[in-house]
Protein backbone atom coordinates (compact mmCIF):
# COMPACT_ATOMS: atom_id res chain seq x y z
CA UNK A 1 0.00 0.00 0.00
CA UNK A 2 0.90 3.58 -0.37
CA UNK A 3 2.71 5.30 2.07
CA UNK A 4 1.00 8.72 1.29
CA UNK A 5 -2.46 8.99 3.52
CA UNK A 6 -5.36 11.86 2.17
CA UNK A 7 -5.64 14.32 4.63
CA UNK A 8 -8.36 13.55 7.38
CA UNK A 9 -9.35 9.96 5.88
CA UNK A 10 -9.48 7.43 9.13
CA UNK A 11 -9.81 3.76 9.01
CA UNK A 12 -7.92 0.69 8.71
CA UNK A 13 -7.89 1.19 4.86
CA UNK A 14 -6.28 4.61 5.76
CA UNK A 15 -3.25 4.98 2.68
CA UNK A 16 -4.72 2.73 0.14
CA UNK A 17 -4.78 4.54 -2.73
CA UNK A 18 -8.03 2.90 -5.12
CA UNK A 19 -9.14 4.28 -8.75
CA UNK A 20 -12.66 3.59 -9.06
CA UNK A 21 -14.01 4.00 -13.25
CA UNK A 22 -17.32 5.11 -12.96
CA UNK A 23 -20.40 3.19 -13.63
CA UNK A 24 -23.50 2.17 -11.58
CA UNK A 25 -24.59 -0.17 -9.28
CA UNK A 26 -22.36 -2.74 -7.67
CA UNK A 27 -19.09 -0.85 -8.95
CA UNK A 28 -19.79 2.27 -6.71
CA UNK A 29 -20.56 0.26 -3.67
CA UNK A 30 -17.58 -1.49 -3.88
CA UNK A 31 -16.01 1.53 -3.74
CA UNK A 32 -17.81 3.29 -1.11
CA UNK A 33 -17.38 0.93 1.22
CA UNK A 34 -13.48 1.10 0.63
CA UNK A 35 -13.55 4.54 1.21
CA UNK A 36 -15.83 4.14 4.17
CA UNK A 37 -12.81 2.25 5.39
CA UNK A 38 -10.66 4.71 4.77
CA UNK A 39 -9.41 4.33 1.01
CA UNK A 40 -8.51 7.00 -0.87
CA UNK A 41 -10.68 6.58 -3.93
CA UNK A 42 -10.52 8.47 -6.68
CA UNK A 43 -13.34 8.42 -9.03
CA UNK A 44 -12.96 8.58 -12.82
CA UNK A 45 -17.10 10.08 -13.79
CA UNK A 46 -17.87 9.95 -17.26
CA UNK A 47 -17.63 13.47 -19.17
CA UNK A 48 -21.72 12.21 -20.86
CA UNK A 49 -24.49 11.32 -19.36
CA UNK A 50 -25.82 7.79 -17.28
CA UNK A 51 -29.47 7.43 -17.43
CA UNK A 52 -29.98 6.10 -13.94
CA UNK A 53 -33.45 5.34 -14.43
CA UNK A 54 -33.92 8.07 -11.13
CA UNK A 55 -33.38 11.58 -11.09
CA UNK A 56 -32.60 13.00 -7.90
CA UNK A 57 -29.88 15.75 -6.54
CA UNK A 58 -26.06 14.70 -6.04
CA UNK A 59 -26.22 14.40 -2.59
CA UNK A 60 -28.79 11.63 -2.26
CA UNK A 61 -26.70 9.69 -4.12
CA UNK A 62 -24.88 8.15 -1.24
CA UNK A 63 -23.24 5.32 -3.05
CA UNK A 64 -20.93 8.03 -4.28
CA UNK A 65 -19.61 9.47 -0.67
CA UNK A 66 -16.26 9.38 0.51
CA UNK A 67 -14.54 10.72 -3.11
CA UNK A 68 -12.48 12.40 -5.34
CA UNK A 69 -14.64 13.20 -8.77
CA UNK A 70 -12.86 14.25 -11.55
CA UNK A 71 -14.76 13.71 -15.18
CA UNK A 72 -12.14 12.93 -18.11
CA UNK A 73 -13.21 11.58 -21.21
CA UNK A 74 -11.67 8.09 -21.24
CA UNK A 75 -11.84 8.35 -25.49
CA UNK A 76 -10.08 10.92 -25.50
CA UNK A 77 -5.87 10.18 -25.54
CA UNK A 78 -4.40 12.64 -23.06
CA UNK A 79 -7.73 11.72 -20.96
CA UNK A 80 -6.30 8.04 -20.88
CA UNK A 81 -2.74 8.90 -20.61
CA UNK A 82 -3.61 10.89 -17.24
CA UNK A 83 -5.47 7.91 -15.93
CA UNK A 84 -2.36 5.85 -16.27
CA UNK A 85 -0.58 8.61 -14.36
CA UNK A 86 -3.09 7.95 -11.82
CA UNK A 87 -2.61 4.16 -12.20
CA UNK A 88 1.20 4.52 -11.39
CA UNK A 89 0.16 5.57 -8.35
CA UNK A 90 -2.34 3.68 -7.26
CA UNK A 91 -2.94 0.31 -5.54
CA UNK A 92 -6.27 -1.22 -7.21
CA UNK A 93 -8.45 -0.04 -9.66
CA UNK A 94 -11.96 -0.96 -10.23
CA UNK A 95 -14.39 -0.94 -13.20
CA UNK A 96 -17.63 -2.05 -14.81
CA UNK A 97 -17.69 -2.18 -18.14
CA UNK A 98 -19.29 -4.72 -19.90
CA UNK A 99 -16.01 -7.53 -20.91
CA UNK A 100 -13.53 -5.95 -23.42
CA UNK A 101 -14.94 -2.42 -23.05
CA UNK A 102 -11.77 -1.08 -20.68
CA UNK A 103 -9.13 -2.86 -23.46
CA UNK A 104 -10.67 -1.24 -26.21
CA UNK A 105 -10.52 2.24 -24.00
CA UNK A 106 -6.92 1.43 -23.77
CA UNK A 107 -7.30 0.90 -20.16
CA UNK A 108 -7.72 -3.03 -19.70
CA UNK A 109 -5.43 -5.34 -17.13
CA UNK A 110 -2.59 -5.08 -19.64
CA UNK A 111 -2.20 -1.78 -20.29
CA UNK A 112 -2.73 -0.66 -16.47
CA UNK A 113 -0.19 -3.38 -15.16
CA UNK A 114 2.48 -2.24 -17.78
CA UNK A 115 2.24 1.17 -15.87
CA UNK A 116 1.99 -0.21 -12.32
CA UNK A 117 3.12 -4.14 -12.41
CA UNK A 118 1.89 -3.99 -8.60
CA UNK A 119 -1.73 -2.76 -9.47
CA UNK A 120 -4.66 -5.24 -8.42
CA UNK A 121 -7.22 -4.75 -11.42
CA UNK A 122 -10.76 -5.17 -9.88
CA UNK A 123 -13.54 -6.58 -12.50
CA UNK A 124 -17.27 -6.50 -11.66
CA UNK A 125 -20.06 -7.56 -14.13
CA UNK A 126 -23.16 -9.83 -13.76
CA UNK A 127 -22.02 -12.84 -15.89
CA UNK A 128 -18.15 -12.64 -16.14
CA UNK A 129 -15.46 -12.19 -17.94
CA UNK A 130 -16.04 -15.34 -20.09
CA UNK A 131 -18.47 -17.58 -21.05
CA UNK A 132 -21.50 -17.56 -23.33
CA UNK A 133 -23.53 -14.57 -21.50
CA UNK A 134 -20.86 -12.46 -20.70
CA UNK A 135 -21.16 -10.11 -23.57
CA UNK A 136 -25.15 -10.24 -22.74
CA UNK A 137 -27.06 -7.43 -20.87
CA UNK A 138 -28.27 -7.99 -17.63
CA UNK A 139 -29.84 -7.11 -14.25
CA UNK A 140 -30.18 -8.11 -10.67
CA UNK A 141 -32.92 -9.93 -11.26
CA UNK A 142 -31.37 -11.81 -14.03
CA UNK A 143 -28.11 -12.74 -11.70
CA UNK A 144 -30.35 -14.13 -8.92
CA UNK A 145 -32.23 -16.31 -11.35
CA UNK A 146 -29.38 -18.49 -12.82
CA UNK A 147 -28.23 -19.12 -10.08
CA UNK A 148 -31.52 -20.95 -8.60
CA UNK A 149 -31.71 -18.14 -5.88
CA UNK A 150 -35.13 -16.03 -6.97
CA UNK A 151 -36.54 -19.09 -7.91
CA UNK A 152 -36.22 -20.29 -4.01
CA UNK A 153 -37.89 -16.65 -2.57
CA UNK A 154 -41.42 -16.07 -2.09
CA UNK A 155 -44.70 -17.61 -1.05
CA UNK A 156 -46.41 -21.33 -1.54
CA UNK A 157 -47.87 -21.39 -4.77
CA UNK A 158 -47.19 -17.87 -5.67
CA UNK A 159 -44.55 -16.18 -8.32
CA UNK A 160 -41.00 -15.59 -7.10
CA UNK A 161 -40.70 -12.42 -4.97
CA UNK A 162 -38.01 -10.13 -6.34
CA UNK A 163 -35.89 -8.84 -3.54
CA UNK A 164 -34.46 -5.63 -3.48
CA UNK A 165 -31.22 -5.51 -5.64
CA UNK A 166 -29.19 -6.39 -2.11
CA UNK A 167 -29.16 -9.91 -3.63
CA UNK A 168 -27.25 -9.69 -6.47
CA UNK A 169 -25.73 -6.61 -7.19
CA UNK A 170 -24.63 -5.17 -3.33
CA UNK A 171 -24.13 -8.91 -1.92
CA UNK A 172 -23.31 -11.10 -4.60
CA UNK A 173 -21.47 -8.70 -6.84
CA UNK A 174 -20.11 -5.29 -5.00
CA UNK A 175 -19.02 -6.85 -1.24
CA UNK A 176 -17.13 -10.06 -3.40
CA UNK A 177 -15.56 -8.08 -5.75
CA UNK A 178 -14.22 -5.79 -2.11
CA UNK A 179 -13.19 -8.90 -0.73
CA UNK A 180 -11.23 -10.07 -3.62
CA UNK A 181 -9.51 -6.63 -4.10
CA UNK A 182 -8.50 -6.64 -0.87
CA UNK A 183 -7.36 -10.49 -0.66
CA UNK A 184 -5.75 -9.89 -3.87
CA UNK A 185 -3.75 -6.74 -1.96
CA UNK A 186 -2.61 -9.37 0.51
CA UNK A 187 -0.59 -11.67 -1.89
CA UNK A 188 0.28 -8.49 -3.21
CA UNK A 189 2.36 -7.55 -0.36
CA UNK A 190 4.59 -11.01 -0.48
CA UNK A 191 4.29 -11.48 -4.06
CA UNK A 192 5.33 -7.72 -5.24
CA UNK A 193 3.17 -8.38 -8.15
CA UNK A 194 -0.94 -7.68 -8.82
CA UNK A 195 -3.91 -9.54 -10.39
CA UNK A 196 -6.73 -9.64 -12.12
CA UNK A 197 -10.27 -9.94 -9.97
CA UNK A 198 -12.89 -11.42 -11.72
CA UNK A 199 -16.04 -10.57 -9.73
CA UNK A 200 -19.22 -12.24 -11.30
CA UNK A 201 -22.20 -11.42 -9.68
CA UNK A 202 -23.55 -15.16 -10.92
CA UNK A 203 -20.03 -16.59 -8.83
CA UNK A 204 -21.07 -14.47 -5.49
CA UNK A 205 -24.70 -15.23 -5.50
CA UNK A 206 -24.18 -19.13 -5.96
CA UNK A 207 -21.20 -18.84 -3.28
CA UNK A 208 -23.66 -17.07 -0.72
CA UNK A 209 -26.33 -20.18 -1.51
CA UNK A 210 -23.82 -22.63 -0.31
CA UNK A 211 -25.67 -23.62 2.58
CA UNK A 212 -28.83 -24.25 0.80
CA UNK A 213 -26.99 -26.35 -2.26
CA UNK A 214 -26.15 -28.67 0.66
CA UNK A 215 -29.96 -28.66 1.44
CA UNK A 216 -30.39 -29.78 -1.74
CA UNK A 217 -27.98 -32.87 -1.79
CA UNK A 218 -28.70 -34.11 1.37
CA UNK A 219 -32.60 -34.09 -0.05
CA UNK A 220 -33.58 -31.96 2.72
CA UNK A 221 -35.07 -28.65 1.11
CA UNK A 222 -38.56 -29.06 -0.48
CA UNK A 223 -37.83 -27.40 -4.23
CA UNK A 224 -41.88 -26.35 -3.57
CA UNK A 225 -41.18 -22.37 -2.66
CA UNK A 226 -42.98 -21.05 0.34
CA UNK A 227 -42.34 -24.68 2.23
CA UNK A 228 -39.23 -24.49 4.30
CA UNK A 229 -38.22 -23.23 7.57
CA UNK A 230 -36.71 -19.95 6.27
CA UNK A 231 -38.51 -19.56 3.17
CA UNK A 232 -41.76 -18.28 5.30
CA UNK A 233 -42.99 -21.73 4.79
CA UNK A 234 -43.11 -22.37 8.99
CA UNK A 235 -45.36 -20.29 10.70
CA UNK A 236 -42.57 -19.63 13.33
CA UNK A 237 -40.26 -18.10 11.19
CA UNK A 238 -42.53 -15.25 9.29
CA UNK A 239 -43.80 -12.01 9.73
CA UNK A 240 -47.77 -11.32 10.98
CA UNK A 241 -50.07 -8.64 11.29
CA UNK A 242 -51.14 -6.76 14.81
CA UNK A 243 -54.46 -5.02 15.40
CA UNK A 244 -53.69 -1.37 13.88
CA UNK A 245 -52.19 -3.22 10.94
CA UNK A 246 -48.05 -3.16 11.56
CA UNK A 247 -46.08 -6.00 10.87
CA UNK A 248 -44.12 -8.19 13.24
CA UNK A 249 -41.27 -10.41 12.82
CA UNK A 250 -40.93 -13.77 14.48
CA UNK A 251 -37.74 -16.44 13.66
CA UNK A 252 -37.84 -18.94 16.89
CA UNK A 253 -36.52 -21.65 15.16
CA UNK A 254 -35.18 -23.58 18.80
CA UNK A 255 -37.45 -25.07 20.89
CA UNK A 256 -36.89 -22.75 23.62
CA UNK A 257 -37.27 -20.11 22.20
CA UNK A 258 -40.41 -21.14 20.56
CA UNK A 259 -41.71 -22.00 23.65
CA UNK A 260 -40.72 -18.71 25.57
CA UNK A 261 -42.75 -17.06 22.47
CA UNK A 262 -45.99 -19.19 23.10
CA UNK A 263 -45.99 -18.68 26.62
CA UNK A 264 -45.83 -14.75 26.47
CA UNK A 265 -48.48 -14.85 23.69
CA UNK A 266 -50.54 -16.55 26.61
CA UNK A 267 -51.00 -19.66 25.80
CA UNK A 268 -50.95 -21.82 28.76
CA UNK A 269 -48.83 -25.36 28.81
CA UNK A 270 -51.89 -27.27 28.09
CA UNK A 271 -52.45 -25.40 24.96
CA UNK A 272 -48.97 -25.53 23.28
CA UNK A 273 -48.41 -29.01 24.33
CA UNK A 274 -51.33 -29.46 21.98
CA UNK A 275 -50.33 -27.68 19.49
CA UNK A 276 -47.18 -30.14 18.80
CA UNK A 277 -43.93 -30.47 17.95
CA UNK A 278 -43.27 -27.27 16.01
CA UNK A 279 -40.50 -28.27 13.23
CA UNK A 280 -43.44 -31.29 12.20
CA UNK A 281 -45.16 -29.93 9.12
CA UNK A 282 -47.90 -31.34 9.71
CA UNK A 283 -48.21 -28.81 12.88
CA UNK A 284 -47.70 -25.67 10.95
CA UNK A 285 -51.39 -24.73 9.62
CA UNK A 286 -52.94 -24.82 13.08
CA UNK A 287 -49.82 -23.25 14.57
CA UNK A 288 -50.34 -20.38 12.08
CA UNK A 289 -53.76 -20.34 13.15
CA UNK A 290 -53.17 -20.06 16.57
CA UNK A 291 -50.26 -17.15 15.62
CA UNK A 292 -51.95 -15.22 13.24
CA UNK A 293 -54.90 -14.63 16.06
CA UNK A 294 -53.03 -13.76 18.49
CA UNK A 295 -51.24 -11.31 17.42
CA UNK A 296 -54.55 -9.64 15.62
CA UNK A 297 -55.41 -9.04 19.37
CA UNK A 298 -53.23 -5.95 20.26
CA UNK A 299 -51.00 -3.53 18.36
CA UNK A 300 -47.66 -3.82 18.04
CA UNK A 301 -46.36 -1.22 20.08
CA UNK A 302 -47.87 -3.37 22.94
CA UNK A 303 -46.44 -6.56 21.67
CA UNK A 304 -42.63 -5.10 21.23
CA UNK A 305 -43.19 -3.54 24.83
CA UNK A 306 -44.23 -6.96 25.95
CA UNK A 307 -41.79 -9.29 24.26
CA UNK A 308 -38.55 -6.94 24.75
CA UNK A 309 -37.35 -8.80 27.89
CA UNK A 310 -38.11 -12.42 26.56
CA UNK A 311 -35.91 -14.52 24.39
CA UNK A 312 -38.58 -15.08 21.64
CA UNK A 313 -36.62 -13.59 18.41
CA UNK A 314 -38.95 -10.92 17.17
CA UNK A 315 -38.85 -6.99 16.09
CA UNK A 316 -41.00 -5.27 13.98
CA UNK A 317 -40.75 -4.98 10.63
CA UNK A 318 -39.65 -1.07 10.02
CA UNK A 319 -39.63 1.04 6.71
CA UNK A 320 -36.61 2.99 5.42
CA UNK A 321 -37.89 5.97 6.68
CA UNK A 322 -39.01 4.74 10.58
CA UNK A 323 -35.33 2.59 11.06
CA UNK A 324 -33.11 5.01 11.61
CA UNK A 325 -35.46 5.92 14.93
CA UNK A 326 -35.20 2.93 16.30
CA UNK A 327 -34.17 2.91 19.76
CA UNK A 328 -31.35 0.14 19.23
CA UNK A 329 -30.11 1.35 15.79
CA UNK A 330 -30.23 4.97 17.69
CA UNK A 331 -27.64 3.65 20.43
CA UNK A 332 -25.40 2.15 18.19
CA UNK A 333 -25.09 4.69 15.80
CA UNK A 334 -25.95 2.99 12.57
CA UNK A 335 -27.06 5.63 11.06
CA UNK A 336 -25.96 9.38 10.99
CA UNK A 337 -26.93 12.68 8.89
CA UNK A 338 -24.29 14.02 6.57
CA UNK A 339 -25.32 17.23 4.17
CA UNK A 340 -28.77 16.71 5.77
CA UNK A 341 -29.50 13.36 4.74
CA UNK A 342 -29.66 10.47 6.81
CA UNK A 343 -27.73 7.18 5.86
CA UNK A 344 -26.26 4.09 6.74
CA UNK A 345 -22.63 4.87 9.34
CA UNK A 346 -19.33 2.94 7.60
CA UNK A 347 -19.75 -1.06 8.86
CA UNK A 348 -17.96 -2.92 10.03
CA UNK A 349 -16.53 -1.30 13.32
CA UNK A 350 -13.06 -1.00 14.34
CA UNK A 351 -11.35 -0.55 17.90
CA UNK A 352 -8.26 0.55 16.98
CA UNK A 353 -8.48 2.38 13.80
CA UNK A 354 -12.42 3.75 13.38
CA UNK A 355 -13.62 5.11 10.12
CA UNK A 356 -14.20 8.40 9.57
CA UNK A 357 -17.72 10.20 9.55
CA UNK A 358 -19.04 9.98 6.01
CA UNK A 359 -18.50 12.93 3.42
CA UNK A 360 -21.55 14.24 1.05
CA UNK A 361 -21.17 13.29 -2.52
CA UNK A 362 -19.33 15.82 -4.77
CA UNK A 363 -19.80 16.63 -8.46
CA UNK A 364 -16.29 16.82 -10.40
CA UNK A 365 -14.92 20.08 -11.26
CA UNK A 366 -11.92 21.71 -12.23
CA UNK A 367 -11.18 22.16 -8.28
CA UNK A 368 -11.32 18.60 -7.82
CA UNK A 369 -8.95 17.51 -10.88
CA UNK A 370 -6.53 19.81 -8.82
CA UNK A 371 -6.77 18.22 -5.74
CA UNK A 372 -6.85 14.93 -6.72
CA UNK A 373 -3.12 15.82 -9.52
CA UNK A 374 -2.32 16.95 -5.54
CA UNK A 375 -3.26 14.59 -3.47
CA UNK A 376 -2.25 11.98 -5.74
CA UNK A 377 0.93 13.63 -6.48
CA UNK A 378 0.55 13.42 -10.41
CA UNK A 379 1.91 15.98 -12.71
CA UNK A 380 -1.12 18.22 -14.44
């Protein structure tokens, strides 16, 4: 890593010195979250227009914190010669072109580790940097469905539910492809020499559904969505509905706990000793019954109030806009307000070497291009 730090960056990625090539999506997170570390992370923003698909001011764009904009238009020459200037002095790069975009740009693996034979060279796209889709478009949605994952998600004899783009592009694609930078910056430091990352989004999603492939083989996950224990097939692990109509969460999956939930619903030992053994199928509709009513009977307020103290696994189920209140989240900080807009805090923590409070997004300027040729110490 470098031994030059940007002024007033904290964190233990304090020093590294990343060039991020703008796109959208899982390429940006990746990025903020090394500079939520403490990266230095200079962002490369296209000199024409990304339709987004949303149009909102720069500052609510929080996937773009923590940097240095400067716009350069890559097809131009002397736009691409400075970037290599940059490259010299960086440790990784990222981008997320579609495969043989950044080579044609003049700014592929080869041409950046000519410059900087130390570089790592982070890739991120949906299908790869091979194989018969990768010069195909594609989405989220698209990621998390060859891989078997959306197929698994949603109710009994309903469609798949499409999750929020967590799935793929945040999980499977933009926190892999950070992990393999930085794993790839290990070896770097014995090795003296950098690599290529090839971050599919396909590769992390199927990684993350390890657990469940070995379901599968061991012939112990029902292929039938909507039928498992954590697919909101059991009634003990699902969300239900109070009496002014806000949701509740419930996962206890262990016996105890299950049984520390039916006693402070009320039921008496009689009643959930008739009710069965809970992980028995066979058990679930009446046990649904039996849940579902109950909670119908007071609002939630009164249930979280009521259940705080007891080991039962359960919280409500909060919208974007009421989490950041929550008591707990509150205490520990998770969120904080930056530019006047509330967002997530940097995560994971650190004892030793915290990061630093988040900086509002920034559009590229002349002013910037300075201080990044300064901070970066690169000839203009």
């Amino acid at each position: 890593m470098s031994d030059h730090q940007e002024e007033g960056r904290r964190g233990p990625l304090a020093g590294l010195r990343v060039i991020e090539l703008g796109g959208i999506g899982p390429g940006p997170m990746a990025a903020m979250l090394l500079a939520d570390l403490g990266a230095s992370v200079l962002r490369i923003e296209r000199t024409e227009a990304v339709d987004l698909g949303v149009k909102r001011e720069l500052r609510y764009n929080l996937l773009l914190r923590n940097r240095i904009p400067v716009a350069l238009d890559l097809k131009d020459p002397a736009a691409r010669g400075q970037v290599l200037d940059f490259v010299e002095r960086a440790d990784a790069l990222i981008e997320g072109f579609r495969p043989g975009v950044a080579e044609r740009l003049g700014l592929g693996p080869e041409d950046c580790l000519a410059r900087n034979p130390r570089l790592v060279y982070g890739r991120i796209t949906g299908w790869g940097q091979d194989g018969p889709l990768a010069s195909v478009a594609g989405h989220d949605i698209n990621y998390i469905s060859i891989t078997g994952v959306l197929d698994a998600i949603g109710r009994r004899e309903q469609p798949p539910s499409i999750p929020l783009a967590l799935v793929g592009d945040f999980a499977g694609g933009a926190l892999y492809l950070a992990v393999g930078v930085l794993a790839a910056l290990a070896e770097a430091r014995d090795s003296g020499r950098g690599q290529v990352v090839d971050a599919a989004i396909i590769d992390g999603v199927a990684h993350m559904a390890t657990a469940f492939f070995g379901l599968v083989a061991a012939g112990s996950w029902n292929p039938q969505r909507g039928t498992n224990i954590l697919d909101s097939g059991a009634p003990f692990y699902d969300v239900y509905q109070c009496l002014d109509g806000a949701w509740l969460s419930i996962g206890p999956i262990e016996t105890r706990f299950h049984r520390k939930l039916l006693g402070a619903l009320g039921l008496s030992p009689a009643e959930i000793e008739a009710l069965g053994e809970h992980t028995d199928p066979a058990t679930w509709p009446a046990l649904r019954a039996t849940l579902a009513s109950r909670f119908r009977q007071r609002p939630r307020s009164e249930w979280c109030e009521a259940l705080a103290q007891e080991d039962v696994c359960c919280a409500p189920v909060l919208s974007f806009h009421d989490a950041p209140a929550h008591p707990h989240l509150r205490a520990r900080r998770t969120f904080v307000e930056v530019d006047g807009v509330v967002q997530p805090a940097p995560a994971p923590r650190f004892s030793r070497s915290p990061a630093s409070r988040p900086t509002a997004p920034r559009p590229a300027t002349p002013d910037t291009l300075a201080e990044a040729l300064r901070a970066w110490n690169v000839a203009g």
